[in-house]
C-alpha atoms as a PDB file:
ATOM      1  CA  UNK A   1      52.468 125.151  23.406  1.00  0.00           C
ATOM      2  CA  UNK A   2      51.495 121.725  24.231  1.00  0.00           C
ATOM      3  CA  UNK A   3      53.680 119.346  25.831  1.00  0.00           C
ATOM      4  CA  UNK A   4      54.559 115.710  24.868  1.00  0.00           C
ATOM      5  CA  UNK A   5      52.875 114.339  27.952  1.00  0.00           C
ATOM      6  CA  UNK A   6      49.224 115.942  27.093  1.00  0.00           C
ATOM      7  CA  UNK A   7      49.603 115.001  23.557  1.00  0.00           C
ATOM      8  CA  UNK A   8      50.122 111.080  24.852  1.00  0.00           C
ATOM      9  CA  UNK A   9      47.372 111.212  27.306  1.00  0.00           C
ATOM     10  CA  UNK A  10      45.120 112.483  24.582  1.00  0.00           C
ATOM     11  CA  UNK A  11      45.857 109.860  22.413  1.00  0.00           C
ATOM     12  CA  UNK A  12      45.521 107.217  25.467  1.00  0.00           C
ATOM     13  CA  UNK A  13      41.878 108.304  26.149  1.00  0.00           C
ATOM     14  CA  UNK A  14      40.799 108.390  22.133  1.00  0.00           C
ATOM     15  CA  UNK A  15      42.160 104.863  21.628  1.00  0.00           C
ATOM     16  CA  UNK A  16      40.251 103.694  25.029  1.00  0.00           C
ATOM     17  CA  UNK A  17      37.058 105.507  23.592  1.00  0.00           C
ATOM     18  CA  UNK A  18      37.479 103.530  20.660  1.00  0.00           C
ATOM     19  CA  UNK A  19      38.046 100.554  21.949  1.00  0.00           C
ATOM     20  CA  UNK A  20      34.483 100.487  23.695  1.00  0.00           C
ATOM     21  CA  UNK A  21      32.890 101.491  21.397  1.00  0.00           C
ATOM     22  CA  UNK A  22      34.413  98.720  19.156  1.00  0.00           C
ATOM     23  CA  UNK A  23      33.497  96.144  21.960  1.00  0.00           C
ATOM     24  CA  UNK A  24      29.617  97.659  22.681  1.00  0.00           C
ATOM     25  CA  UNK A  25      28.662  97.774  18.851  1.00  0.00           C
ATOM     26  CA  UNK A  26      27.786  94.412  18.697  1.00  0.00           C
ATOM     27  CA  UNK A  27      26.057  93.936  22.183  1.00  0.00           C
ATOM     28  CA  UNK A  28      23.781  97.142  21.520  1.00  0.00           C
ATOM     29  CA  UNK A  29      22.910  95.744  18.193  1.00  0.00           C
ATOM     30  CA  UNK A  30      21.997  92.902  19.382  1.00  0.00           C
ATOM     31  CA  UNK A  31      19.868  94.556  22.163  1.00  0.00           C
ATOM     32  CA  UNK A  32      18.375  96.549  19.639  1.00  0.00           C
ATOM     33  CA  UNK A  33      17.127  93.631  17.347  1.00  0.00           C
ATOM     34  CA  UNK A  34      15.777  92.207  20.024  1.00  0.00           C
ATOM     35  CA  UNK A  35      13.865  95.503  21.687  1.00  0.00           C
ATOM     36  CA  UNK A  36      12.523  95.609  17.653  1.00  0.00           C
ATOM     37  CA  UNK A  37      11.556  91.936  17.883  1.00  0.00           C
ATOM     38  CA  UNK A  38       9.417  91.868  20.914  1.00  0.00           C
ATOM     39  CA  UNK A  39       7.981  95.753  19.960  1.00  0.00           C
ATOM     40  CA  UNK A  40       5.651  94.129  16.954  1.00  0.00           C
ATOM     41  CA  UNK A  41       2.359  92.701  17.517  1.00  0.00           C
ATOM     42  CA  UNK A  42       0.857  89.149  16.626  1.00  0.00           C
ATOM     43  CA  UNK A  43      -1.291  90.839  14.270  1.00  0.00           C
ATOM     44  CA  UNK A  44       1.679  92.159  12.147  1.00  0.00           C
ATOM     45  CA  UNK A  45       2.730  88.587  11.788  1.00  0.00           C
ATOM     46  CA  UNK A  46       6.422  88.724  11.863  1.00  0.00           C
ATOM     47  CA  UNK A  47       7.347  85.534  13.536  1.00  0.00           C
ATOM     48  CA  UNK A  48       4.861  81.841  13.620  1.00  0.00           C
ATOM     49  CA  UNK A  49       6.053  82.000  17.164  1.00  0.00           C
ATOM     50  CA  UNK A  50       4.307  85.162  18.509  1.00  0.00           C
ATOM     51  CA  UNK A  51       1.155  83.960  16.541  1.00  0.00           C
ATOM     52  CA  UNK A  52       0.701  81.050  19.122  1.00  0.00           C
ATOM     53  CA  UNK A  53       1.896  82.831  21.626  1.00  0.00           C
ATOM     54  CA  UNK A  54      -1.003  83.072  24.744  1.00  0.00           C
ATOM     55  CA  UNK A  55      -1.377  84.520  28.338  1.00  0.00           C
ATOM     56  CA  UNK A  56       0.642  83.271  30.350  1.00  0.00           C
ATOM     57  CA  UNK A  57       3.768  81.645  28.228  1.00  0.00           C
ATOM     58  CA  UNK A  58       7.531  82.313  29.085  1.00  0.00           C
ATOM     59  CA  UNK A  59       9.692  83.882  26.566  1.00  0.00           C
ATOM     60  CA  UNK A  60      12.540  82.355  26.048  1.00  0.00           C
ATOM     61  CA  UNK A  61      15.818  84.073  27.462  1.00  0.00           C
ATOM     62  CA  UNK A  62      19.344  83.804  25.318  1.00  0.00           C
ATOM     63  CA  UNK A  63      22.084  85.474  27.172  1.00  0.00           C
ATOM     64  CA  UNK A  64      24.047  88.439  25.223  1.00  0.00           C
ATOM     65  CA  UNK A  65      27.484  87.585  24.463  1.00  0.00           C
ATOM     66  CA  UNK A  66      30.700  89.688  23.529  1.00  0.00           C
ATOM     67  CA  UNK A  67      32.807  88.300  21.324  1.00  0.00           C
ATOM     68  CA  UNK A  68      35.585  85.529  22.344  1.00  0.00           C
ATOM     69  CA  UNK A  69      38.693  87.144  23.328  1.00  0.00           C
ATOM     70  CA  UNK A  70      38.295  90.735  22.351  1.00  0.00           C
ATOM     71  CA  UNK A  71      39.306  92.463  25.636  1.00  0.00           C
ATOM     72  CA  UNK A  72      42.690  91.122  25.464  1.00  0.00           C
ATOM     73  CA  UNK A  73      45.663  93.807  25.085  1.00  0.00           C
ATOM     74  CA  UNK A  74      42.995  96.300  25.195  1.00  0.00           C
ATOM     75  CA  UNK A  75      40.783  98.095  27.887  1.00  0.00           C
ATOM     76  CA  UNK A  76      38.588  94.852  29.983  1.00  0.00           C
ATOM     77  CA  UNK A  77      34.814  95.461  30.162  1.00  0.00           C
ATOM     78  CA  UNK A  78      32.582  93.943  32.420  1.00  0.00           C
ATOM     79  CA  UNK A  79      30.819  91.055  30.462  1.00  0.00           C
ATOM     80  CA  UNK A  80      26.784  92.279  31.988  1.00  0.00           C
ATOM     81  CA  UNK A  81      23.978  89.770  30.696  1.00  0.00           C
ATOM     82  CA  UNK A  82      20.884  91.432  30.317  1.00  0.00           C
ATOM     83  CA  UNK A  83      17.928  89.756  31.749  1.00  0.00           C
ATOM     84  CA  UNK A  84      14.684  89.879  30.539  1.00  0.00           C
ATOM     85  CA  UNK A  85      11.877  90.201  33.229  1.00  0.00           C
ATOM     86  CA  UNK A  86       8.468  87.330  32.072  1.00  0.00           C
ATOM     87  CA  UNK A  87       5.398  88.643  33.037  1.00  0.00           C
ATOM     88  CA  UNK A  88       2.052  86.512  33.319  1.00  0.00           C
ATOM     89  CA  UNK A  89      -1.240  88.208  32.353  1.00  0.00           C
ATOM     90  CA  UNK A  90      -3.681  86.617  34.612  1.00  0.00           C
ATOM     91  CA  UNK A  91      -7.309  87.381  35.022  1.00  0.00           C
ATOM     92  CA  UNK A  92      -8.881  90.020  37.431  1.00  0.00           C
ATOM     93  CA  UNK A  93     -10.338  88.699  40.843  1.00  0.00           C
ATOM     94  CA  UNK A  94     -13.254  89.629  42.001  1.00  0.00           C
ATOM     95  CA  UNK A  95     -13.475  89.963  46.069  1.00  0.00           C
ATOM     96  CA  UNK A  96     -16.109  87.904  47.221  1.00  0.00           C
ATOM     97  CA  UNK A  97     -17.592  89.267  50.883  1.00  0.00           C
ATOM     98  CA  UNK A  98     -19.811  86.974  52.495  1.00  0.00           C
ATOM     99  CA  UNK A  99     -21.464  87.913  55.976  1.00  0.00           C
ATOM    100  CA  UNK A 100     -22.650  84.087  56.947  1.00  0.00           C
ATOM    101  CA  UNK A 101     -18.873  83.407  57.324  1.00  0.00           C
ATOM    102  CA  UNK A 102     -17.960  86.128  59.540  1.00  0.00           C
ATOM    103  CA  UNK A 103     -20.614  85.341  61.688  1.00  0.00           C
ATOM    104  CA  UNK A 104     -19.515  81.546  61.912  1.00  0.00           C
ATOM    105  CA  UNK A 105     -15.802  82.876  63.042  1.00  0.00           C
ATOM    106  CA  UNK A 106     -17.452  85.076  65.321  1.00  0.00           C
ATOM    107  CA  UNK A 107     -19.463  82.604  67.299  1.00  0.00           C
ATOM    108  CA  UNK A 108     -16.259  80.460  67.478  1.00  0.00           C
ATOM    109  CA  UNK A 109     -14.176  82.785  69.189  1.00  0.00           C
ATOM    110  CA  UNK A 110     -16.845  83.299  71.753  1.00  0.00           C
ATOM    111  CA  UNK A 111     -17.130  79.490  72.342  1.00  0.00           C
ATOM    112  CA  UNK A 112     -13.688  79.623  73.074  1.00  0.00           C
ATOM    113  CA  UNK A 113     -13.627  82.974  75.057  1.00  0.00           C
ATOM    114  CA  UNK A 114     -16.587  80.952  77.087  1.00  0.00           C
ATOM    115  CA  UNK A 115     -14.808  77.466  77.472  1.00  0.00           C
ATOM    116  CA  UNK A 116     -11.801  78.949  78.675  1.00  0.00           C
ATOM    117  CA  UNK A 117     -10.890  77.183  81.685  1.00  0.00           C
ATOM    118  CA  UNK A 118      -7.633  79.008  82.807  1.00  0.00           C
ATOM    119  CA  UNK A 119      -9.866  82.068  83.490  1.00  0.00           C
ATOM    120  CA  UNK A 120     -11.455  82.669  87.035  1.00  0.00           C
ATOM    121  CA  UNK A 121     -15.208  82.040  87.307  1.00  0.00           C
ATOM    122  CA  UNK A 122     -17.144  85.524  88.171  1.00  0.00           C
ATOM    123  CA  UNK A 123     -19.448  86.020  91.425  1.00  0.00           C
ATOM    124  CA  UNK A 124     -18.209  83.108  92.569  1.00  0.00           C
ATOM    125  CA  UNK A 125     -18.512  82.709  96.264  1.00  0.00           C
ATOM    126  CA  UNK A 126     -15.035  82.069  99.029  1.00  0.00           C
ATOM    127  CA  UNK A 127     -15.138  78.359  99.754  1.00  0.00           C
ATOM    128  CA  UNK A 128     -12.827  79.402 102.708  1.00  0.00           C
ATOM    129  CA  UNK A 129     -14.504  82.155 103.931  1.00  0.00           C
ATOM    130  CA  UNK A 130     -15.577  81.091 107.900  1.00  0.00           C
ATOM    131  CA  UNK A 131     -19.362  81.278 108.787  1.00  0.00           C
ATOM    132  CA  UNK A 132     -20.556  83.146 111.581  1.00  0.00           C
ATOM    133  CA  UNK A 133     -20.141  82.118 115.378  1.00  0.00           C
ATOM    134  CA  UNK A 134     -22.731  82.534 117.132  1.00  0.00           C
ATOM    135  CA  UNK A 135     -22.835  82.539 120.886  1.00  0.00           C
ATOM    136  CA  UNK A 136     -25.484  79.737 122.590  1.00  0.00           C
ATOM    137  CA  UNK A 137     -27.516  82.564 124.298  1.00  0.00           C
ATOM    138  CA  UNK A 138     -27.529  84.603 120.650  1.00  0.00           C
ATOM    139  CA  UNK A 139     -27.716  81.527 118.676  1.00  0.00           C
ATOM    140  CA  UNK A 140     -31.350  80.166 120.652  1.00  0.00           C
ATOM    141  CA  UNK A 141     -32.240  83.407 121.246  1.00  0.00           C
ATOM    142  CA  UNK A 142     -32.480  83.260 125.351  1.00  0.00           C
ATOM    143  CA  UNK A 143     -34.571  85.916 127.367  1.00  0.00           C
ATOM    144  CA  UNK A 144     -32.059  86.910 129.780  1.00  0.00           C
ATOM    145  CA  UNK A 145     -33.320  88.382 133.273  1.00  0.00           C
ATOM    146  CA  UNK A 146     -31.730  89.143 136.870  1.00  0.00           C
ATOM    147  CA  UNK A 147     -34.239  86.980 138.416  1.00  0.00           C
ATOM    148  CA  UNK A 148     -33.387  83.858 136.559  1.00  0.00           C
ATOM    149  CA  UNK A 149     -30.988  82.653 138.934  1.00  0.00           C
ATOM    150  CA  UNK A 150     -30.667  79.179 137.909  1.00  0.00           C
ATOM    151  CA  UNK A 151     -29.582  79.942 133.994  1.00  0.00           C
ATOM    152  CA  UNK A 152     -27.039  83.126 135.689  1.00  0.00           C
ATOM    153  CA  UNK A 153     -25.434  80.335 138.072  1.00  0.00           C
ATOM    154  CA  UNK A 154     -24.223  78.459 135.148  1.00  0.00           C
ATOM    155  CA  UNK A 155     -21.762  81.311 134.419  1.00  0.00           C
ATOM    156  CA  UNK A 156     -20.570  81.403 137.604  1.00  0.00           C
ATOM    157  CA  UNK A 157     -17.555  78.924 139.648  1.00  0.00           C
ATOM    158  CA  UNK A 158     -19.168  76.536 142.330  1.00  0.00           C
ATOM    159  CA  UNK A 159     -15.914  76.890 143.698  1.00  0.00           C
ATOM    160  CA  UNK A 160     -14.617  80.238 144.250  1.00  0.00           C
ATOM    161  CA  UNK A 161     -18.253  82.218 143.217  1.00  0.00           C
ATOM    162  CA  UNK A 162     -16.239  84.209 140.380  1.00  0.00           C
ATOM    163  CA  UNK A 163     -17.858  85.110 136.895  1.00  0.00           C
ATOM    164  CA  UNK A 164     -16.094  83.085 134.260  1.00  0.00           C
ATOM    165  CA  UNK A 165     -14.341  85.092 131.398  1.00  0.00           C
ATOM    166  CA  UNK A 166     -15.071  85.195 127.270  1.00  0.00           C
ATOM    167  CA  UNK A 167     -12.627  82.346 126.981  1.00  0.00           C
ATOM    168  CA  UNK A 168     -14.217  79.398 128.770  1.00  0.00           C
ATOM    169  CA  UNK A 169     -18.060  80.727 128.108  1.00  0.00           C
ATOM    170  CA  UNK A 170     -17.265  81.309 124.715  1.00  0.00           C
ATOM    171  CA  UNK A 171     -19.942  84.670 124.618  1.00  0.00           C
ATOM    172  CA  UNK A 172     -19.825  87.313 122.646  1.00  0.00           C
ATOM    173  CA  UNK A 173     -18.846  90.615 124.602  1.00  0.00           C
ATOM    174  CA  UNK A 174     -22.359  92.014 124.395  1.00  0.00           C
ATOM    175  CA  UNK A 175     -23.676  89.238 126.397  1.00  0.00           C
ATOM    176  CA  UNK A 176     -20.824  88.460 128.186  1.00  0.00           C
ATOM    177  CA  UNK A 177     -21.078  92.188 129.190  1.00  0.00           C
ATOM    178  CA  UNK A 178     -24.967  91.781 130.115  1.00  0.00           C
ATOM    179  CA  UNK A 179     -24.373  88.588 131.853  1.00  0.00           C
ATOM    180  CA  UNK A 180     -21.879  90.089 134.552  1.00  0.00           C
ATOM    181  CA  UNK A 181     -24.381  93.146 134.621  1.00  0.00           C
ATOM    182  CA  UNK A 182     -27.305  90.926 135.579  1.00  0.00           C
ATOM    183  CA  UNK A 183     -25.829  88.361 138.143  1.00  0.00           C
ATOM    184  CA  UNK A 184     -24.187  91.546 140.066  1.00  0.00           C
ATOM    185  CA  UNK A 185     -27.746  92.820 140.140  1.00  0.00           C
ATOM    186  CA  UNK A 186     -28.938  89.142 140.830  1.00  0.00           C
ATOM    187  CA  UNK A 187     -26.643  89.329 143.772  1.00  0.00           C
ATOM    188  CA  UNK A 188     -27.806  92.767 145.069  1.00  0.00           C
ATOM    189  CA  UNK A 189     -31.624  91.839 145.104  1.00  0.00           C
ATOM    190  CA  UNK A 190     -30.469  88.153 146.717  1.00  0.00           C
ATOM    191  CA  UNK A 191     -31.550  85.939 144.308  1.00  0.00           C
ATOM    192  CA  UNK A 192     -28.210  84.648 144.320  1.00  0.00           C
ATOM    193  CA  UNK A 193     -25.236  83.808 146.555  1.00  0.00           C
ATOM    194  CA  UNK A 194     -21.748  85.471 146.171  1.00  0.00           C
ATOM    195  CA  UNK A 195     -19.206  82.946 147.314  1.00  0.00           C
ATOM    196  CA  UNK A 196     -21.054  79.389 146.584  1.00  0.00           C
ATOM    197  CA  UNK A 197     -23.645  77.654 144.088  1.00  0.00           C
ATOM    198  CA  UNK A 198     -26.992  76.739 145.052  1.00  0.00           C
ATOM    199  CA  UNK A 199     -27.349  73.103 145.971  1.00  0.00           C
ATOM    200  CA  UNK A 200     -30.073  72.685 144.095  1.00  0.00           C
ATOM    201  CA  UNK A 201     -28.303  73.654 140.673  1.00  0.00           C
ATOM    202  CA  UNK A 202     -25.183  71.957 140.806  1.00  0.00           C
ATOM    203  CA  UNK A 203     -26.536  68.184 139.225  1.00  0.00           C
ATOM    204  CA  UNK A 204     -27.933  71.256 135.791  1.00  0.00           C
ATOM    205  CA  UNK A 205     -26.553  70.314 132.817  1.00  0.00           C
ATOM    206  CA  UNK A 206     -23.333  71.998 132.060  1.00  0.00           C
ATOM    207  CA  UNK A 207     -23.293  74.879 128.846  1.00  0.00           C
ATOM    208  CA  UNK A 208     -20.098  74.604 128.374  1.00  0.00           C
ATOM    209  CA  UNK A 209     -17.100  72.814 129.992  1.00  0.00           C
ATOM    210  CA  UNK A 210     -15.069  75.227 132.183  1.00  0.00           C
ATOM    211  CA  UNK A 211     -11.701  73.257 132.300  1.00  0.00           C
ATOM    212  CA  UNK A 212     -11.864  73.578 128.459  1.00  0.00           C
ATOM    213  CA  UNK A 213     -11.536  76.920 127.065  1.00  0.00           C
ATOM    214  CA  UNK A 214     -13.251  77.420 123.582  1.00  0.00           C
ATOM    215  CA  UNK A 215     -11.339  80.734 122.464  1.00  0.00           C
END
């Protein structure tokens, strides 16, 4: 047996059924004509219109519309315009490759890879880098000997007969070395004095000031 409640529900769903499809007939007709219109060629000649018609012209778009007030007291459907998509035939492009260009853009980006002055010029040499110090016996290039007593008694005090050090001679410690080496033999073989300067080399000019150390 069916009950009263199915029977109603039934009947609720056949009269929505039929109420869309009441409401739809007139859209999909109308969708229809125009799928027909726009289907037949210029050359069948069914409209002036599509005769003229050339590459590149906009159809026309008129909105579909459902009738005025035919959803009230029955099931509301959404009122969807259908829009047409335009479409422009346009001719084919050829690509055109030229090698004369690329080479332009080429030497342009090494000009400016070149003139780029932020960048750090190569094998380019330390303006603060110190030159070399030479000492005065290295730098002139002196023949040094035990029996030259009068160049040996500049490196030594007039006053108390002692060698002075790297400081005040300013000599590199090779010759500073070979210095003390040759006055103690100087002194040995008695070409020179141990405790005071020979008279006759104390008005020599000076190498170096010893009350002003150079290192």
């Amino acid at each position: 047996m069916v009950s009263v409640a199915e029977v109603s529900r039934l009947c609720c769903r056949l009269n929505n059924f039929l109420t869309i499809n009441r409401l739809l007939r007139p859209v999909l007709g109308q969708f229809m004509s125009r799928c027909e219109h726009f289907s037949t060629s210029p050359e069948e000649g069914t409209s002036k219109e599509q005769d003229h018609m050339t590459a590149g012209d906009v159809v026309p778009f008129e909105p579909l519309h459902l009738p005025k007030n035919s959803w009230k007291g029955r099931v509301r459907v959404s009122n969807y315009s259908v829009r047409q998509k335009t479409y422009k035939w346009t001719k084919a492009v050829t690509p055109t490759f030229n090698i004369e260009e690329v080479e332009t853009v080429l030497k342009k980006m090494e000009k400016e890879l070149v003139s780029d002055n932020d960048q750090p010029v190569p094998n380019m040499p330390n303006p603060y880098v110190e030159k070399d110090k030479k000492c005065i016996i290295c730098q002139y290039n002196i023949d040094l000997n035990y029996k030259n007593a009068r160049l040996l008694s500049q490196f030594v005090s007039p006053f108390t007969g002692r060698i002075y050090g790297r400081q005040i001679t300013g000599l590199c410690i090779p010759m500073q070395k070979e210095i003390a080496r040759l006055i103690k033999c100087a002194r040995k073989t008695g070409f020179m004095s141990v405790y005071y300067k020979k008279a006759d080399y104390l008005a020599d000019p000076k190498l170096f000031n010893a009350f002003k150390p150079q290192r």
